[in-house]
Protein backbone atom coordinates (compact mmCIF):
# COMPACT_ATOMS: atom_id res chain seq x y z
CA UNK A 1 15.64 -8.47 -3.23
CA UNK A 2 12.31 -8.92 -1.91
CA UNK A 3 9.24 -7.51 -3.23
CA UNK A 4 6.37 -7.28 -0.69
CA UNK A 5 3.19 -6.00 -2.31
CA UNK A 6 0.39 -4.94 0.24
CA UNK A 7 -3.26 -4.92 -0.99
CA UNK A 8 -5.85 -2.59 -0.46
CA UNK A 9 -9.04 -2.20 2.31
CA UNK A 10 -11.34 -6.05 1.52
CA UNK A 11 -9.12 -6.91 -1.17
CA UNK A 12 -6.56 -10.24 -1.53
CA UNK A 13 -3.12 -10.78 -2.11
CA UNK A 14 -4.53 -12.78 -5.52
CA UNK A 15 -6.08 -9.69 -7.00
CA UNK A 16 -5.75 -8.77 -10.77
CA UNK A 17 -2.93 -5.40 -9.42
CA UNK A 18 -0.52 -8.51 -7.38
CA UNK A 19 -1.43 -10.86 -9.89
CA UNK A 20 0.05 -8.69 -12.93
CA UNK A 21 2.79 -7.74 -10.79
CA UNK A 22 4.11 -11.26 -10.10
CA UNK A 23 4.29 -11.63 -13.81
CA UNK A 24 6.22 -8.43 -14.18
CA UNK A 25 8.62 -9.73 -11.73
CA UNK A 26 8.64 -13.46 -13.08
CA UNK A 27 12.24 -15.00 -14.29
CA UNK A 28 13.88 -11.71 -12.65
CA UNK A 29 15.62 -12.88 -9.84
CA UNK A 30 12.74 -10.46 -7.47
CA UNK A 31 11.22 -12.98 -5.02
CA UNK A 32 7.74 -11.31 -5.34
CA UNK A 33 5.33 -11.69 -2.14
CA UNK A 34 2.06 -10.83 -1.41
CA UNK A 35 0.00 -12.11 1.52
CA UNK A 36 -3.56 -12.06 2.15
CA UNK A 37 -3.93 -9.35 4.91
CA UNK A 38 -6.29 -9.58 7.54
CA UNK A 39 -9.66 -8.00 6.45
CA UNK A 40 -9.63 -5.83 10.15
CA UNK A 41 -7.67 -3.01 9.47
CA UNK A 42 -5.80 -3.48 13.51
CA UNK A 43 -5.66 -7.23 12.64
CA UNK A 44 -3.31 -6.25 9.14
CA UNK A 45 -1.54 -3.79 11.36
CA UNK A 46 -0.82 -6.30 14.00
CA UNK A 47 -0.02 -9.80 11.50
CA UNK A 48 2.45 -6.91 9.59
CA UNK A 49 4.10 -6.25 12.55
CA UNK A 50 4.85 -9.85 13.16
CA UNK A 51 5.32 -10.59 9.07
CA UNK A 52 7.59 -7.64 8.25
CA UNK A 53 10.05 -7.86 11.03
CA UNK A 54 10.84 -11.53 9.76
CA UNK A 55 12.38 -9.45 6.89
CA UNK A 56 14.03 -6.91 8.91
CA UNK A 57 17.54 -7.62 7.95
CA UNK A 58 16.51 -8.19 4.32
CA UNK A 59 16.43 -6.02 1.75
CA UNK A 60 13.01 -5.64 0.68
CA UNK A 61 11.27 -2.82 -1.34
CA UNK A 62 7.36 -2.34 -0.11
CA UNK A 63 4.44 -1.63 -2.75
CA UNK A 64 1.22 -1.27 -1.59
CA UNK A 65 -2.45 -0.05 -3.13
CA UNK A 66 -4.99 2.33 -1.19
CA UNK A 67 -4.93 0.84 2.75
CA UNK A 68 -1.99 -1.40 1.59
CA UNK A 69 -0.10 2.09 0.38
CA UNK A 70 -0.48 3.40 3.72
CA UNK A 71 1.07 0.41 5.34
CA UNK A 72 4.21 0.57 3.06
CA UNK A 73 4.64 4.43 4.26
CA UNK A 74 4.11 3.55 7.46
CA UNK A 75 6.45 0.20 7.40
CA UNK A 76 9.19 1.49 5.04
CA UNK A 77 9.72 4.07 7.51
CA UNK A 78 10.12 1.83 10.10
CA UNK A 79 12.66 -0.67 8.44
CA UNK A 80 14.07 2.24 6.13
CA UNK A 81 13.15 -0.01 2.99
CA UNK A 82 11.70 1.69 -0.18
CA UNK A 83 8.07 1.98 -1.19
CA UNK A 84 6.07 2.51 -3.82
CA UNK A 85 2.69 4.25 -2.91
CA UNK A 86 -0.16 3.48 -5.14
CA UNK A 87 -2.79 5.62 -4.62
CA UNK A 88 -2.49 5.37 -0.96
CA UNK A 89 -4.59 5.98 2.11
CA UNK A 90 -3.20 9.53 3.51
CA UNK A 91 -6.12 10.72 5.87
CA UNK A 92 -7.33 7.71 7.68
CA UNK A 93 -10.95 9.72 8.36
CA UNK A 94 -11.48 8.80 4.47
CA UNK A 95 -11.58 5.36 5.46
CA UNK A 96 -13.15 5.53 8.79
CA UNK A 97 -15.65 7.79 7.64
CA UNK A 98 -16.67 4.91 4.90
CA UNK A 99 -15.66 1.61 6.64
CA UNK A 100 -17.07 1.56 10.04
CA UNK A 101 -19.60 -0.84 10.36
CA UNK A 102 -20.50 -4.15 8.37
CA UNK A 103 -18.11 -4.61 5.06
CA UNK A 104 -17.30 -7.22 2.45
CA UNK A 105 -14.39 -8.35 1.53
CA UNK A 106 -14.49 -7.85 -2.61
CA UNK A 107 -12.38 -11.38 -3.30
CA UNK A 108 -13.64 -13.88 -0.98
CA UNK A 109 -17.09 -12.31 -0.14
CA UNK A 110 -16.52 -12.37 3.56
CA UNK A 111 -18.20 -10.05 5.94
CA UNK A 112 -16.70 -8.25 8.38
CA UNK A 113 -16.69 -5.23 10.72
CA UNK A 114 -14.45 -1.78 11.20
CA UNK A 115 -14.60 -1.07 14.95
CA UNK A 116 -13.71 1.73 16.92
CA UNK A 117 -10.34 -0.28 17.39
CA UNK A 118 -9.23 -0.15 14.04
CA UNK A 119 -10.14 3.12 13.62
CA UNK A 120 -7.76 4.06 16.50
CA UNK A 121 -4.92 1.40 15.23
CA UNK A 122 -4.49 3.68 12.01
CA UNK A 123 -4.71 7.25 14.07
CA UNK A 124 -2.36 5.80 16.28
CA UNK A 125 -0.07 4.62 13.42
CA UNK A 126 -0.29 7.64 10.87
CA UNK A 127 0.33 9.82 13.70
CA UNK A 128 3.80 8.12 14.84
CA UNK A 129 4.68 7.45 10.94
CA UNK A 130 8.47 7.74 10.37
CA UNK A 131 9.95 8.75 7.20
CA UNK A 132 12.34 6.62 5.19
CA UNK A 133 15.16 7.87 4.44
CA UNK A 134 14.82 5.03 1.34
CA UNK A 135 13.57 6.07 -2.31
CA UNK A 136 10.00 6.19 -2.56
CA UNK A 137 7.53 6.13 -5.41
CA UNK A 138 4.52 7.87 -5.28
CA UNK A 139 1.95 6.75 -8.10
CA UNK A 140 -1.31 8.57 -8.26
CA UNK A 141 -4.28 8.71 -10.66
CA UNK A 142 -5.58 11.79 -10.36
CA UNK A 143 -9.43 10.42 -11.47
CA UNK A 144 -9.34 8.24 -8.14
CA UNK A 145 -12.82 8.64 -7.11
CA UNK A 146 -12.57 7.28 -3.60
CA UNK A 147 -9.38 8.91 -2.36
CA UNK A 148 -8.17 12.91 -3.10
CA UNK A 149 -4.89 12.55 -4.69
CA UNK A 150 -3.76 15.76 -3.88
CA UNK A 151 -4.28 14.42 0.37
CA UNK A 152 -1.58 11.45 -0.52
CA UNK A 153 0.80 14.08 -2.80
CA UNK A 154 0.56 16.58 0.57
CA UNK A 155 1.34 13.86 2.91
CA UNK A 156 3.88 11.43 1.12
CA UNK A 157 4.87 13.88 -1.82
CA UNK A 158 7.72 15.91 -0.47
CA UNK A 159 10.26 12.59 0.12
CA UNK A 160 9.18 10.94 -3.32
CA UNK A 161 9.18 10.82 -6.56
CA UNK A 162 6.11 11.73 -8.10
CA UNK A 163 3.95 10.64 -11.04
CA UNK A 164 0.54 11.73 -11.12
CA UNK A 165 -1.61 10.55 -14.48
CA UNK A 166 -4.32 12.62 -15.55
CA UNK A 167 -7.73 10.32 -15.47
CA UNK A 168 -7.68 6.61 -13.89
CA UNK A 169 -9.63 5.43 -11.25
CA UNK A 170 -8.61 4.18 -7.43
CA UNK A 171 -8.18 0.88 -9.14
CA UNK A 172 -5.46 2.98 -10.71
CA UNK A 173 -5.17 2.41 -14.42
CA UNK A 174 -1.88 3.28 -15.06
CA UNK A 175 0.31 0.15 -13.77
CA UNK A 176 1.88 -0.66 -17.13
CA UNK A 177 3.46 3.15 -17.81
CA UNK A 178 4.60 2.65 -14.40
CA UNK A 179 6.88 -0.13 -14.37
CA UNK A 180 9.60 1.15 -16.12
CA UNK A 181 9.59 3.83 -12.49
CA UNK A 182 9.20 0.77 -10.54
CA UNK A 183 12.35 -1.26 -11.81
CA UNK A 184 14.83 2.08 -11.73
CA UNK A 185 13.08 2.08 -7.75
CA UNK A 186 14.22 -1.49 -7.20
CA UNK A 187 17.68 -1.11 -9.14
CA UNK A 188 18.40 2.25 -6.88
């Protein structure tokens, strides 16, 4: 099994969330991945077009953070693969709203800019989202203060399974309660 773990908006596939996680996964026979995704959001969409459909005939279980939990949605219900959702992007006008313009990419300090064309990539791909038919996972700290949990538990809640913590943050704080969820995903 493959693990594919899809960061957030200006983040890294090195950040401290994918770093912890490859040492969950360490010595388990889980081939964890996580790839730097473009900083564009319709430059991520279009390398994890390409990417993902190298694993198509794989099986491979999708976890992804904020922008990155969007993608899994939006790619597990392509492939049919299961997801966990960490505090993901459900109404892309939260991100537009905030991204458009110049932006920085938190880990390498690059600058960048969200474009009228990214903002229509992610319309165009939360409005022709599938849904899996694979388990999903939806973990959500209700003390996010950039996203509204209850958007992501109206959008992704009715086809998973869901744990919603009281506090946290949109860094979400509650990875370590959440394995043991993770592992019965991946073992499903």
């Amino acid at each position: 099994m493959k693990v594919i773990y899809l960061h957030g908006f200006a983040s890294s596939g090195n950040s401290s969330k994918s770093d912890w996680l490859r040492q969950q996964f360490a010595g388990s026979g889980i081939d964890f991945i996580s790839p730097d995704l473009p900083n564009k959001p319709r430059a991520a969409a279009l390398f994890l077009d390409d990417y993902l459909a190298g694993f198509a005939n794989e099986p491979v279980c999708l976890i992804g953070t904020s922008l990155g939990g969007f993608f899994s949605a939006f790619y597990a219900g392509r492939y049919d693969w299961p997801a966990v959702l960490i505090n993901p992007l459900a109404d892309m006008q939260d991100l537009i709203g905030s991204a458009m313009g110049q932006n920085e990419n938190y880990a390498t300090g690059e600058s960048f800019t969200v474009d009228r064309a990214d903002a229509d990539q992610l319309i165009r791909m939360s409005e022709s989202m599938q849904v899996s038919e694979a388990p999903t996972l939806l973990l959500l700290d209700r003390g996010d203060e950039l996203l509204d949990y209850n958007k992501a538990l109206a959008r992704f809640g009715e086809q998973a399974n869901v744990h919603a913590f009281e506090g946290g943050s949109h860094r979400f704080d509650h990875l370590p309660e959440s394995m043991p969820e993770i592992l019965t995903l991946l073992n499903k």
